[in-house]
C-alpha atoms as a PDB file:
ATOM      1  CA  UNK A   1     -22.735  20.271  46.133  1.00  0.00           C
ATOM      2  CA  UNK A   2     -19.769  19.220  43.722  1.00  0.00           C
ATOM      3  CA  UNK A   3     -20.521  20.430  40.441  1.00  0.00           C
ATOM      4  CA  UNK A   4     -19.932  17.519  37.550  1.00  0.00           C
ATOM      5  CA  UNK A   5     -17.130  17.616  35.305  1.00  0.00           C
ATOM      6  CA  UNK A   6     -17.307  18.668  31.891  1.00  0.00           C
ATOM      7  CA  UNK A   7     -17.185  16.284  28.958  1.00  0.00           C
ATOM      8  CA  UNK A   8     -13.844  16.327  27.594  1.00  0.00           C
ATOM      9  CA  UNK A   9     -13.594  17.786  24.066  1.00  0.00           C
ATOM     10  CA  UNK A  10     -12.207  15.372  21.719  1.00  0.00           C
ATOM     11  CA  UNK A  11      -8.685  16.272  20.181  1.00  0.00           C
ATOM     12  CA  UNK A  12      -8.300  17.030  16.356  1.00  0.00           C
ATOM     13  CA  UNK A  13      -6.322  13.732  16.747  1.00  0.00           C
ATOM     14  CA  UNK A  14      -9.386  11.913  17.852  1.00  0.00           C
ATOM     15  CA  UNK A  15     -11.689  13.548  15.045  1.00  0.00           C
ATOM     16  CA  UNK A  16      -9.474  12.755  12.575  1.00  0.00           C
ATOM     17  CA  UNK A  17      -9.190   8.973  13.555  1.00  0.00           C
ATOM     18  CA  UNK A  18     -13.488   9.071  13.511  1.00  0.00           C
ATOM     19  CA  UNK A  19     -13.343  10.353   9.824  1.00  0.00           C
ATOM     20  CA  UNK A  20     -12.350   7.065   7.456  1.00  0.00           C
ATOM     21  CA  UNK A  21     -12.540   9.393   4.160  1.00  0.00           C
ATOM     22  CA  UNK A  22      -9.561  11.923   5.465  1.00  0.00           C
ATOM     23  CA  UNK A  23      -7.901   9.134   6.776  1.00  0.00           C
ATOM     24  CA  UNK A  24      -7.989   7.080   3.479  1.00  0.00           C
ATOM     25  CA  UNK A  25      -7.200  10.039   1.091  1.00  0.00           C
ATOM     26  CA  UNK A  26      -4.152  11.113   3.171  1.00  0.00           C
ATOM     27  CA  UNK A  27      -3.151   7.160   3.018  1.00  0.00           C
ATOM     28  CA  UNK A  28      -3.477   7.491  -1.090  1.00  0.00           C
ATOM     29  CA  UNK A  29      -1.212  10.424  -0.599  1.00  0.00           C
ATOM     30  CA  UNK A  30       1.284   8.896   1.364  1.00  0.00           C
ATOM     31  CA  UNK A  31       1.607   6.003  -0.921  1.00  0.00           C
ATOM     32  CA  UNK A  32       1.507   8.024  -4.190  1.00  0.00           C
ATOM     33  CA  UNK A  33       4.301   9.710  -2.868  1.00  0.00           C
ATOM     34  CA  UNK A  34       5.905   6.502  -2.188  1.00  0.00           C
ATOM     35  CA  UNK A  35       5.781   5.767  -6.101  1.00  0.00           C
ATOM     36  CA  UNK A  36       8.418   8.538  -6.376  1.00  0.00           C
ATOM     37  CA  UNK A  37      10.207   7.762  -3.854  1.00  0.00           C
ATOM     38  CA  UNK A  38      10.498   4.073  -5.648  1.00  0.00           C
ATOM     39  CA  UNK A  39      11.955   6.384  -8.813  1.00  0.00           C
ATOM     40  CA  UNK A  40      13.945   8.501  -6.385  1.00  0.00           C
ATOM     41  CA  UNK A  41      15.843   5.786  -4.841  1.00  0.00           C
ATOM     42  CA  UNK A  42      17.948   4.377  -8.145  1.00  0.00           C
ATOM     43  CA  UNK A  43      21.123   5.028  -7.982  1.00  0.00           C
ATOM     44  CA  UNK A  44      21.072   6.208  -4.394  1.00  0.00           C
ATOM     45  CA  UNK A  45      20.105   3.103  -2.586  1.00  0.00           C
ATOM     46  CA  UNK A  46      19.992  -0.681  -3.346  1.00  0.00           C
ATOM     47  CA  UNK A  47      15.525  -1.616  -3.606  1.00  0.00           C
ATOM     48  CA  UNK A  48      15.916  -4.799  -1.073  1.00  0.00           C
ATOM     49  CA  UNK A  49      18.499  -2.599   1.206  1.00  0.00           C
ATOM     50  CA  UNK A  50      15.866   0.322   1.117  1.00  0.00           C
ATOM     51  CA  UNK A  51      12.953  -2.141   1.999  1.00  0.00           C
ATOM     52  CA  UNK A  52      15.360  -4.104   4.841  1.00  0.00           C
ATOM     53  CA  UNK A  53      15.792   0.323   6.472  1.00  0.00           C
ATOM     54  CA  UNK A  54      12.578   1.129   6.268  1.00  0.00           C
ATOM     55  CA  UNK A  55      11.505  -1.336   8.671  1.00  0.00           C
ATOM     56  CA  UNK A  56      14.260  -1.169  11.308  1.00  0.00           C
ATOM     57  CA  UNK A  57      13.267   2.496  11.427  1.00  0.00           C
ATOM     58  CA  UNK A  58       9.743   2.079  12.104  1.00  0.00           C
ATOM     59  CA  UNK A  59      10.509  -0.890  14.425  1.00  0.00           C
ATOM     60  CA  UNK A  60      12.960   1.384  16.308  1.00  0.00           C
ATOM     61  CA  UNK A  61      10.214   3.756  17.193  1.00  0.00           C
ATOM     62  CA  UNK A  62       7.462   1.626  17.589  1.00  0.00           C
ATOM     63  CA  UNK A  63       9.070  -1.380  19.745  1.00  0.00           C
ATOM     64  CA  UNK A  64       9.998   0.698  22.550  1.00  0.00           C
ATOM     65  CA  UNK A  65       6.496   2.207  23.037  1.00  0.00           C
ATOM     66  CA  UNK A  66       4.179  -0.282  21.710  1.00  0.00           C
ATOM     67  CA  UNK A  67       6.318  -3.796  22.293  1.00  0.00           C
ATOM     68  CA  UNK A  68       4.760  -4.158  25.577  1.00  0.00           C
ATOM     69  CA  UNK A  69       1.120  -4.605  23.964  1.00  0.00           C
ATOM     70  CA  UNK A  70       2.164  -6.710  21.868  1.00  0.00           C
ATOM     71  CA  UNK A  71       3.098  -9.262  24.217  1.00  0.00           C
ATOM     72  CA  UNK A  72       0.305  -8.358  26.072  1.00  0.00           C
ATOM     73  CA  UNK A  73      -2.040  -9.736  23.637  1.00  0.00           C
ATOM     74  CA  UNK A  74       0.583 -13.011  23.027  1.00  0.00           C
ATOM     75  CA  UNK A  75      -2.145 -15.004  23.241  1.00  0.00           C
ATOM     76  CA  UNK A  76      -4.650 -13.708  20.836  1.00  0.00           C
ATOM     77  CA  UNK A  77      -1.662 -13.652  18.530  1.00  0.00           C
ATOM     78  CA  UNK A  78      -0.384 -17.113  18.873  1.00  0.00           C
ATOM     79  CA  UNK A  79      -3.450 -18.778  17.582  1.00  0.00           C
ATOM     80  CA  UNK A  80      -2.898 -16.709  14.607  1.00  0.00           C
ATOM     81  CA  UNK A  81       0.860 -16.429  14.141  1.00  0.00           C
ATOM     82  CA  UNK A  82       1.075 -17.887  10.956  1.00  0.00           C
ATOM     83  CA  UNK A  83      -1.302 -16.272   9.133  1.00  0.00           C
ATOM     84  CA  UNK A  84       0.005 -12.506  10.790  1.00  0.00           C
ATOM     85  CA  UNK A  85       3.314 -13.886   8.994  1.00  0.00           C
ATOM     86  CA  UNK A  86       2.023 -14.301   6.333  1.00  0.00           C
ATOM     87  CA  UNK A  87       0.239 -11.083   5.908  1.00  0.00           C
ATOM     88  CA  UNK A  88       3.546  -9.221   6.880  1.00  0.00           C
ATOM     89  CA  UNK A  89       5.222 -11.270   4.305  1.00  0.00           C
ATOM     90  CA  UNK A  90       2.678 -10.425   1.040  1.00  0.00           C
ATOM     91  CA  UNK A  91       1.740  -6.886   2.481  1.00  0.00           C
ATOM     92  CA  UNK A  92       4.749  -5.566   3.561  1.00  0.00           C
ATOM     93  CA  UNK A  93       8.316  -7.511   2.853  1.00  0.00           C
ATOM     94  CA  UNK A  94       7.447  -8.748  -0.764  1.00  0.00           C
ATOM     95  CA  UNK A  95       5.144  -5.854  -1.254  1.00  0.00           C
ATOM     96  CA  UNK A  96       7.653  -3.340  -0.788  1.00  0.00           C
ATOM     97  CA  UNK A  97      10.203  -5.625  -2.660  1.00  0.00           C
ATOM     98  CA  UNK A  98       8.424  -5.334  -5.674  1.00  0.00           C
ATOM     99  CA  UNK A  99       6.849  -2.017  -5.574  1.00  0.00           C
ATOM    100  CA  UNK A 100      10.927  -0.239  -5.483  1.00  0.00           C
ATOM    101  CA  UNK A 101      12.276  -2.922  -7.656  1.00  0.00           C
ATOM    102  CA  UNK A 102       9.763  -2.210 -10.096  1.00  0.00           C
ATOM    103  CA  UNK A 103      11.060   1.893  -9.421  1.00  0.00           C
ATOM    104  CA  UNK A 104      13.933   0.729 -11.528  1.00  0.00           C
ATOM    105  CA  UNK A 105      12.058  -0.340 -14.497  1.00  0.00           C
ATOM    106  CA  UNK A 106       8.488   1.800 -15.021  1.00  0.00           C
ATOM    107  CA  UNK A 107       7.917   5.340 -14.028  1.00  0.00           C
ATOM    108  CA  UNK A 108       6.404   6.742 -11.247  1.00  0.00           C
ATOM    109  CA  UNK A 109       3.220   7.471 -13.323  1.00  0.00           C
ATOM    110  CA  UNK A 110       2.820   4.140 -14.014  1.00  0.00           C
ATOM    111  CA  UNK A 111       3.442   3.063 -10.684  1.00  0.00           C
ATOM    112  CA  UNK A 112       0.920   5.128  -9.304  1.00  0.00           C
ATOM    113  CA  UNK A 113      -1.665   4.013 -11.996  1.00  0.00           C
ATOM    114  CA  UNK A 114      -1.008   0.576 -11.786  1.00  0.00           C
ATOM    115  CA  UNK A 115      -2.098   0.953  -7.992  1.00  0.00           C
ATOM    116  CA  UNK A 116      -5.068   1.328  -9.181  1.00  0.00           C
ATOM    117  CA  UNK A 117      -5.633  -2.828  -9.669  1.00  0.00           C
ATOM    118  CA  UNK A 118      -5.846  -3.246  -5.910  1.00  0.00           C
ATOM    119  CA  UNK A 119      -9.240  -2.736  -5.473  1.00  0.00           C
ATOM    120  CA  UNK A 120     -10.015  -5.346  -8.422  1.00  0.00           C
ATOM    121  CA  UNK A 121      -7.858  -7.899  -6.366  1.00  0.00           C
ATOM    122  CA  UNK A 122      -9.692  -7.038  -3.585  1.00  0.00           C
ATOM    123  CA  UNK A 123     -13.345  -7.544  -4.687  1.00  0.00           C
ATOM    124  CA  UNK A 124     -12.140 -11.274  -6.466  1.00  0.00           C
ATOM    125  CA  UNK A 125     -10.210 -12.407  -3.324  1.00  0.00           C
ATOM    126  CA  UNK A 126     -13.441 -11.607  -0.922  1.00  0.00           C
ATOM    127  CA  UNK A 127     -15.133 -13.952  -3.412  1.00  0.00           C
ATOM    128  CA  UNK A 128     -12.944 -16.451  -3.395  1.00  0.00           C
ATOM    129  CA  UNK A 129     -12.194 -16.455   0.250  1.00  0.00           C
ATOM    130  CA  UNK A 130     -15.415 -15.179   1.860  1.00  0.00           C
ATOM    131  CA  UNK A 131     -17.535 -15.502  -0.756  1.00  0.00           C
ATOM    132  CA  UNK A 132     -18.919 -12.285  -1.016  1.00  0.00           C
ATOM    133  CA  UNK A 133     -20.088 -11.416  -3.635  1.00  0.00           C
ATOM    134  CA  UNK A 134     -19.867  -8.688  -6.285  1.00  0.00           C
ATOM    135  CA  UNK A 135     -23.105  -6.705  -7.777  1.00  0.00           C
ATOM    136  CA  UNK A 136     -23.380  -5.647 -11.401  1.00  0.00           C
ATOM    137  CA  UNK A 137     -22.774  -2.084 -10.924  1.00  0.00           C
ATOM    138  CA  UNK A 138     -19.126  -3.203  -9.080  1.00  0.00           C
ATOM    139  CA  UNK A 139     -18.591  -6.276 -11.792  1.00  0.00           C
ATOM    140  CA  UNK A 140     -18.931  -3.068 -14.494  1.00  0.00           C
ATOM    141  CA  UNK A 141     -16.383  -0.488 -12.176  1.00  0.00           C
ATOM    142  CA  UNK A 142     -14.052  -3.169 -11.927  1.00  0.00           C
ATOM    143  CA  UNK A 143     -13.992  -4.088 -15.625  1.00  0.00           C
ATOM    144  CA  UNK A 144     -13.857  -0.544 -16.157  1.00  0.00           C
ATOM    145  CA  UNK A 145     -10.922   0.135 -13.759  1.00  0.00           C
ATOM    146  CA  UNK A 146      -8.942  -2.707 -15.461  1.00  0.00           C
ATOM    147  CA  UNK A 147      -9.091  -1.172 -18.780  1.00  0.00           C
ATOM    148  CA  UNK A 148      -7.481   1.483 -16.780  1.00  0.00           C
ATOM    149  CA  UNK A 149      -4.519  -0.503 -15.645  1.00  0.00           C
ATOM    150  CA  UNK A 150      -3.897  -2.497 -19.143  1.00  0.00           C
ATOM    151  CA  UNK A 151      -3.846   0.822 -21.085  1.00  0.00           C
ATOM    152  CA  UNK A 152      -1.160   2.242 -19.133  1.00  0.00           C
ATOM    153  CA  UNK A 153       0.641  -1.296 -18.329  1.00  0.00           C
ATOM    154  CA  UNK A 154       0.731  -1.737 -22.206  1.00  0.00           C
ATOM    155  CA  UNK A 155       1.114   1.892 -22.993  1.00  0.00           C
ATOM    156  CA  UNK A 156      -1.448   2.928 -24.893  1.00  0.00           C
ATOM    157  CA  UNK A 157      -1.498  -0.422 -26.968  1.00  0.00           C
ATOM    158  CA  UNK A 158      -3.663  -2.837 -25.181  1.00  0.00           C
ATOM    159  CA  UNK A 159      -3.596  -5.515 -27.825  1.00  0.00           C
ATOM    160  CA  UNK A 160       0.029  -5.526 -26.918  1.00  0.00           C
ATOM    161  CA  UNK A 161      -0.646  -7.476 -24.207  1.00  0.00           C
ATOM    162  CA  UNK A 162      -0.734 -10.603 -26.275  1.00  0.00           C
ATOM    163  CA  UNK A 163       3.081 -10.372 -26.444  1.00  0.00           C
ATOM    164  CA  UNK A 164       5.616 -11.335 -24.214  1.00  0.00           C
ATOM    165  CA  UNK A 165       7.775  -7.921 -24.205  1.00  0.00           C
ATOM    166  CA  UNK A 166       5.551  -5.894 -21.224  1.00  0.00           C
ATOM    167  CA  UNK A 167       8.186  -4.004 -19.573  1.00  0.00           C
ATOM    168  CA  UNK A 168       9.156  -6.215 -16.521  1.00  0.00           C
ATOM    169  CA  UNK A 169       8.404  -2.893 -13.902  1.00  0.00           C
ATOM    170  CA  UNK A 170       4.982  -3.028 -15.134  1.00  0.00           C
ATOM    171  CA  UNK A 171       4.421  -6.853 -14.063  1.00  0.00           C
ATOM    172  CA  UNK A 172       6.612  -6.295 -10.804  1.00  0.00           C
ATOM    173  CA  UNK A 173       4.170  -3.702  -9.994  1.00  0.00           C
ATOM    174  CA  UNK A 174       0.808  -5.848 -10.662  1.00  0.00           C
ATOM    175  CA  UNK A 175       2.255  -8.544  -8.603  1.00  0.00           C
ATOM    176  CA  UNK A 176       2.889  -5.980  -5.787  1.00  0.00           C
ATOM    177  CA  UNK A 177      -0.797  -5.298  -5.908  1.00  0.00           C
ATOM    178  CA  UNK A 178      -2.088  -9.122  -5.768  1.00  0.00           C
ATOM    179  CA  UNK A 179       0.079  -9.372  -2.503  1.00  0.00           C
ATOM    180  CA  UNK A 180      -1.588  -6.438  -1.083  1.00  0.00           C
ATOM    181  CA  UNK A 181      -4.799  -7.233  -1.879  1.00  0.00           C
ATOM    182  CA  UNK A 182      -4.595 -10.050   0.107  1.00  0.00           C
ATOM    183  CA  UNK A 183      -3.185  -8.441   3.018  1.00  0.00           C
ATOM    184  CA  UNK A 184      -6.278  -6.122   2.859  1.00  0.00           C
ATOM    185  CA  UNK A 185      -8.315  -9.048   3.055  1.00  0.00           C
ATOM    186  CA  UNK A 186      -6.966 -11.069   5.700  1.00  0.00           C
ATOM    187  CA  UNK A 187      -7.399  -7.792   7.705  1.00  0.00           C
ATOM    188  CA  UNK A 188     -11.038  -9.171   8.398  1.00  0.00           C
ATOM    189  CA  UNK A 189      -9.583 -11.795  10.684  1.00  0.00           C
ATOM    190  CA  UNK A 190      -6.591 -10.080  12.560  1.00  0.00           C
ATOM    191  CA  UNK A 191      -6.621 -10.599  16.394  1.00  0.00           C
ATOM    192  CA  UNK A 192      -8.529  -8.589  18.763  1.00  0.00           C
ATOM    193  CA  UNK A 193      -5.811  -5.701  19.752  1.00  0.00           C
ATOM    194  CA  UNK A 194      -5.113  -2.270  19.210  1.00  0.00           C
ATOM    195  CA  UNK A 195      -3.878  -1.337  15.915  1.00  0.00           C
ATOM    196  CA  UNK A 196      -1.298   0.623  16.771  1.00  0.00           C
ATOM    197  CA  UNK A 197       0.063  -2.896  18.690  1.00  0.00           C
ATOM    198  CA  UNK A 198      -0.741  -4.832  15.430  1.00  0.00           C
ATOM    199  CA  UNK A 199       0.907  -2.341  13.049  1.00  0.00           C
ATOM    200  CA  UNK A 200       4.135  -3.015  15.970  1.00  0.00           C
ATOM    201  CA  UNK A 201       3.720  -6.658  15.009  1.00  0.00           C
ATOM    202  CA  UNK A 202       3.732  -6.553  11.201  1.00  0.00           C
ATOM    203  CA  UNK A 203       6.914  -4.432  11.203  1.00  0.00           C
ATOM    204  CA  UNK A 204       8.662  -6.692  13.133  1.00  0.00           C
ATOM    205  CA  UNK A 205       8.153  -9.509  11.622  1.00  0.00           C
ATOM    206  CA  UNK A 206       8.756  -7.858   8.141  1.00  0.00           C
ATOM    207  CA  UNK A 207      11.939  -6.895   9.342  1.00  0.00           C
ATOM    208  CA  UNK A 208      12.826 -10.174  10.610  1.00  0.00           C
ATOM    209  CA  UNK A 209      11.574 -11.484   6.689  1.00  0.00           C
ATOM    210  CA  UNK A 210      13.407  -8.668   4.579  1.00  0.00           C
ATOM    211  CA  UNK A 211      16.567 -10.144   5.585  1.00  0.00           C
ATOM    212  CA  UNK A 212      16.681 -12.675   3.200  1.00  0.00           C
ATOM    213  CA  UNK A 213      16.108 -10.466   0.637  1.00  0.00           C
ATOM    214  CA  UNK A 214      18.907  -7.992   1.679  1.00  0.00           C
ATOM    215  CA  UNK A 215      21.583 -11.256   1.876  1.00  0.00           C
ATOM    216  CA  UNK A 216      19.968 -12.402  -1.888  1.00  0.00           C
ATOM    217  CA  UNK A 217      20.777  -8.574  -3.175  1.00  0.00           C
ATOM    218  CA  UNK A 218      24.555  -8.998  -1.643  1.00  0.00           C
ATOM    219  CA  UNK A 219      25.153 -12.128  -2.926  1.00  0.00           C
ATOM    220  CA  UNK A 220      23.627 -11.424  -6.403  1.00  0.00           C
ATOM    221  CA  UNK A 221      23.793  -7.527  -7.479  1.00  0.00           C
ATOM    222  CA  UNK A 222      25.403  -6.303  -4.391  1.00  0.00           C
ATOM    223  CA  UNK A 223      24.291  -3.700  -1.856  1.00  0.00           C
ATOM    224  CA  UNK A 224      24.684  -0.404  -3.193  1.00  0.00           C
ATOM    225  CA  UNK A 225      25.093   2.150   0.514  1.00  0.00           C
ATOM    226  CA  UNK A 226      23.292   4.762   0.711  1.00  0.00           C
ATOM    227  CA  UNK A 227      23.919   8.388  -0.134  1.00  0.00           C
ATOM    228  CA  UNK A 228      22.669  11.818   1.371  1.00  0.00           C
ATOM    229  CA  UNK A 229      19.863  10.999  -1.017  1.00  0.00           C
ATOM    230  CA  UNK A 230      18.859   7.660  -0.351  1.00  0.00           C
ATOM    231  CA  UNK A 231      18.774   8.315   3.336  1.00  0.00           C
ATOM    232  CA  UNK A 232      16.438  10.996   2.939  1.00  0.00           C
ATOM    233  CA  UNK A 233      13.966   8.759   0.592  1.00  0.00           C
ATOM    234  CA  UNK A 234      14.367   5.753   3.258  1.00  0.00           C
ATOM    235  CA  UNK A 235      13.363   8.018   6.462  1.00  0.00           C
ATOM    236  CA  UNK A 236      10.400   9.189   4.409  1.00  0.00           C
ATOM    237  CA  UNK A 237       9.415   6.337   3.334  1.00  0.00           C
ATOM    238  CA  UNK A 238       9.602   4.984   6.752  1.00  0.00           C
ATOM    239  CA  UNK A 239       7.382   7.231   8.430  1.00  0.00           C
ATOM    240  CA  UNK A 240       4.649   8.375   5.677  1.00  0.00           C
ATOM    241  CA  UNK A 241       4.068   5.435   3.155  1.00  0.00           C
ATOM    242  CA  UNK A 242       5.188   2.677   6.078  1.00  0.00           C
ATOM    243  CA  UNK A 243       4.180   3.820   9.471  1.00  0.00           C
ATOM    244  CA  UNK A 244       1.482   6.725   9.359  1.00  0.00           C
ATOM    245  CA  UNK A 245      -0.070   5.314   5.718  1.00  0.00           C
ATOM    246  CA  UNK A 246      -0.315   2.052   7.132  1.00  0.00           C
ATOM    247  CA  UNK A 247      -2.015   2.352  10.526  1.00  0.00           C
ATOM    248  CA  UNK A 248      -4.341   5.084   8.655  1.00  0.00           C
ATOM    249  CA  UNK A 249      -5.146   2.174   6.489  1.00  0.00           C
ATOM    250  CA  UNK A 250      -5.689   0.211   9.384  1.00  0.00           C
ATOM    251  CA  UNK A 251      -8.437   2.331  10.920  1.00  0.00           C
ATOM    252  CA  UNK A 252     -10.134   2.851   7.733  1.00  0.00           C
ATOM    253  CA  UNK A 253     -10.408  -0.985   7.611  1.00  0.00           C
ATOM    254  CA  UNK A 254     -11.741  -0.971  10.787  1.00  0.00           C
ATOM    255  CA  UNK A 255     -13.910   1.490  10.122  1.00  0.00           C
ATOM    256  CA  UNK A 256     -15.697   0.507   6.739  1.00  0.00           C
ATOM    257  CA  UNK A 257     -14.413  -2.707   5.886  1.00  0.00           C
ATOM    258  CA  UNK A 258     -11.703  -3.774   3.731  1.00  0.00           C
ATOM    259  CA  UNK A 259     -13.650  -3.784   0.398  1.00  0.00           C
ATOM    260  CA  UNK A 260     -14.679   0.309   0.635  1.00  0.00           C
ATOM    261  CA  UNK A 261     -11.358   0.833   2.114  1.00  0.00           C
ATOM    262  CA  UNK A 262      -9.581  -0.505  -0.663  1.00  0.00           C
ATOM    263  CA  UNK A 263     -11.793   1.342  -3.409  1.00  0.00           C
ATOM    264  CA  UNK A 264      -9.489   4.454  -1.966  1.00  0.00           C
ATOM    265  CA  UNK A 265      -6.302   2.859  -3.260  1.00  0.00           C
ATOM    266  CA  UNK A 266      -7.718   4.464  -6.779  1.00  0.00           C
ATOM    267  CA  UNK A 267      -7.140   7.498  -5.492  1.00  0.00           C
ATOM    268  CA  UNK A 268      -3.045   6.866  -5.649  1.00  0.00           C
ATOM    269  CA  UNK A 269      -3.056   6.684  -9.389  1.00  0.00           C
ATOM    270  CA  UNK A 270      -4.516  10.930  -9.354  1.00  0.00           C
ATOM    271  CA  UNK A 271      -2.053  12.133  -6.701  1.00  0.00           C
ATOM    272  CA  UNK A 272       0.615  10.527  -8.112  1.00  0.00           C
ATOM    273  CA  UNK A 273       0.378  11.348 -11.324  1.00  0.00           C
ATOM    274  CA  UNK A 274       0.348  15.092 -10.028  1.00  0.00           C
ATOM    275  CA  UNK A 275       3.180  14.446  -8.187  1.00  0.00           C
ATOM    276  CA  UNK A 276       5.514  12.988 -10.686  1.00  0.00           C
ATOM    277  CA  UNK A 277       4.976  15.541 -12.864  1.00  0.00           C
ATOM    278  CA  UNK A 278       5.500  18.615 -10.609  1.00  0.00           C
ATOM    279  CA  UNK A 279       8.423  16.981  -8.446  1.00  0.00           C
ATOM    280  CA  UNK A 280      10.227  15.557 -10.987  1.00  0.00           C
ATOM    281  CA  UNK A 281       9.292  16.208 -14.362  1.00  0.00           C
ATOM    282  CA  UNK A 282       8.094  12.822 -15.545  1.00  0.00           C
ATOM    283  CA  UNK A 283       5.973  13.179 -18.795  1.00  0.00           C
ATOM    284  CA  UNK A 284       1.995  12.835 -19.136  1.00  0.00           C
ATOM    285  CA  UNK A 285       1.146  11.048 -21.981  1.00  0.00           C
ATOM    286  CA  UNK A 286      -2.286  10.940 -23.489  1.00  0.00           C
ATOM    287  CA  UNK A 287      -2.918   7.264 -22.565  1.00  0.00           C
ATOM    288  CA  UNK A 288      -2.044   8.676 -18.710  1.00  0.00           C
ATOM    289  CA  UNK A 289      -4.785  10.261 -19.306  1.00  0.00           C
ATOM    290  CA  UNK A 290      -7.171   7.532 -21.072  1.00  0.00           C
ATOM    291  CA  UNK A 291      -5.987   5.133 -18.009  1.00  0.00           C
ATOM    292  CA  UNK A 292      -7.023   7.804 -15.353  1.00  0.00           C
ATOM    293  CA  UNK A 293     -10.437   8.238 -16.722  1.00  0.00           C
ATOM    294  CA  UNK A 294     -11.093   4.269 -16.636  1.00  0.00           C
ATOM    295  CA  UNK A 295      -9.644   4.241 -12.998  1.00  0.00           C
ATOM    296  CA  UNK A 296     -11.206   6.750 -11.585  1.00  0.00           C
ATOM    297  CA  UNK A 297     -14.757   5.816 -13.516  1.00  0.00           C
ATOM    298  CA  UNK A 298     -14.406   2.776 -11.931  1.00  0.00           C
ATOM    299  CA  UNK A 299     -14.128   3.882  -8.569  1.00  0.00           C
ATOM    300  CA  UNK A 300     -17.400   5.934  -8.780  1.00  0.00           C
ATOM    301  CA  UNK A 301     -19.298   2.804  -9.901  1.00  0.00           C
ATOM    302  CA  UNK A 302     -17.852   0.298  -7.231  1.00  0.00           C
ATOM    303  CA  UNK A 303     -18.180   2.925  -4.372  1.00  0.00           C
ATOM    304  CA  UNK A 304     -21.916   3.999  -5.402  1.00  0.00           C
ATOM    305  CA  UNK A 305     -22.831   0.282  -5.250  1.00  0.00           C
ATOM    306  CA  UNK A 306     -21.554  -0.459  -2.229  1.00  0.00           C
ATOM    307  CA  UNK A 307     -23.041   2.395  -0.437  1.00  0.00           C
END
């Protein structure tokens, strides 16, 4: 009589990728500390160079483990190449580009905060391209989360935002969000594979489509090389914000949908606050403070109504 194998205990690996709300607040992490890194990186390494590195690292991992899946599932991709592109293109490559040119131009803080506006692009893009729509109790959280991001855009002085002169970091960094938001959104659709294989994809093609970017920045401002420093913000940056943030993200997605996932992204504006000002002394103002409330208000209300 052969007695039957035992079940085999799942990993803390395999837990972890079960639990979307770990994997979600370590993603907020990741990227917060990416908003530093965007601060950390002037004068140490050129943004579009930096975005161009960041890639070819994670593709140089990734490729030679995970390229084979990839065009193993060529033909669920091929039906759908242009609109992968085109996530790659908005999510990542003109993401990115904004996010650490905006580094040179707003603080981290602010960054961080500013974050905070995904969500609201998200709930408005599933209405306008699913048509899903939002209940009161979200309509409120988002109003409430963008009074958030135009106190802190405008510094303090939302009726500011009636002039011209918002600092130009600020409005790099709201753009940023509108292109992710619609990455998060075209999520929904992505072709049947793993997402480790998909992830593989993305940074490919993003750093096929950050090139060019990296021949505008020689031709215009020039490439500035990087130093000890730069290196050291482009290798983390590779593998926390880009590779383990982003395939996190991923399963999270898959795991609650792309509207609760993206309610998380609030969570960047808290952690990277805290950051900023521990790590490199970047001061708190009292309309930080004002624009945290409203964000993170706002995130209780949306989250409670959709649950």
């Amino acid at each position: 009589m052969t007695t039957p194998a035992r079940a085999t205990k799942p990993s803390l690996l395999d837990r972890l990728y079960q639990w979307p709300t770990v994997l979600l607040t370590l993603t907020a992490i990741f990227w917060a500390g990416n908003a530093l890194s965007s601060r950390l990186a002037v004068g140490h390494i050129s943004p579009f160079l930096l975005v161009f590195l960041r890639w070819v690292m994670v593709l140089a991992v990734l490729w030679p483990l995970y390229g084979n899946q990839v065009r193993a599932h060529w033909g669920d991709i091929r039906p759908k190449l242009g609109s992968i592109t085109l996530m790659a293109v908005l999510g990542f490559t003109g993401f990115n580009a904004l996010f650490y040119t905006a580094g040179h131009y707003t603080s981290a803080i602010n960054i961080g905060i500013l974050q905070g506006s995904i969500p609201v692009a998200v709930l408005a893009g599933a209405f306008l391209m699913f048509g899903t729509r939002a209940t009161l109790v979200q309509i409120v959280g988002v109003l409430i989360t963008s009074i958030g991001v135009i106190v802190v855009a405008t510094q303090g002085a939302p009726l500011s935002i009636l002039d011209i002169g918002l600092n130009r970091g600020d409005v790099a960094m709201l753009a940023a969000c509108v292109f992710y938001a619609f990455y998060t959104l075209a999520l929904r659709n992505r072709p049947e594979m793993p997402g480790i294989a998909f992830f593989t994809l993305l940074a490919l093609i993003s750093a096929v489509t950050s090139l060019p970017l990296l021949v505008l920045e020689a031709a215009t401002i020039g490439l500035q090389m990087p130093t000890l420093q730069g290196w050291l913000v482009t290798l983390f940056v590779a593998v926390f914000p880009s590779c383990l943030a982003q395939l996190f993200f991923l399963r999270g997605v898959d795991l609650i949908g792309p509207s609760r996932a993206g309610v998380f992204v609030n969570l960047v504006p808290v952690f990277a606050a805290i950051l900023a000002v521990l790590l490199i002394n970047e001061p708190f103002a009292a309309f930080h403070a004002v624009a945290l409330v409203f964000v993170i208000g706002g995130i209780w209300l949306a989250q409670r109504a959709q649950r």
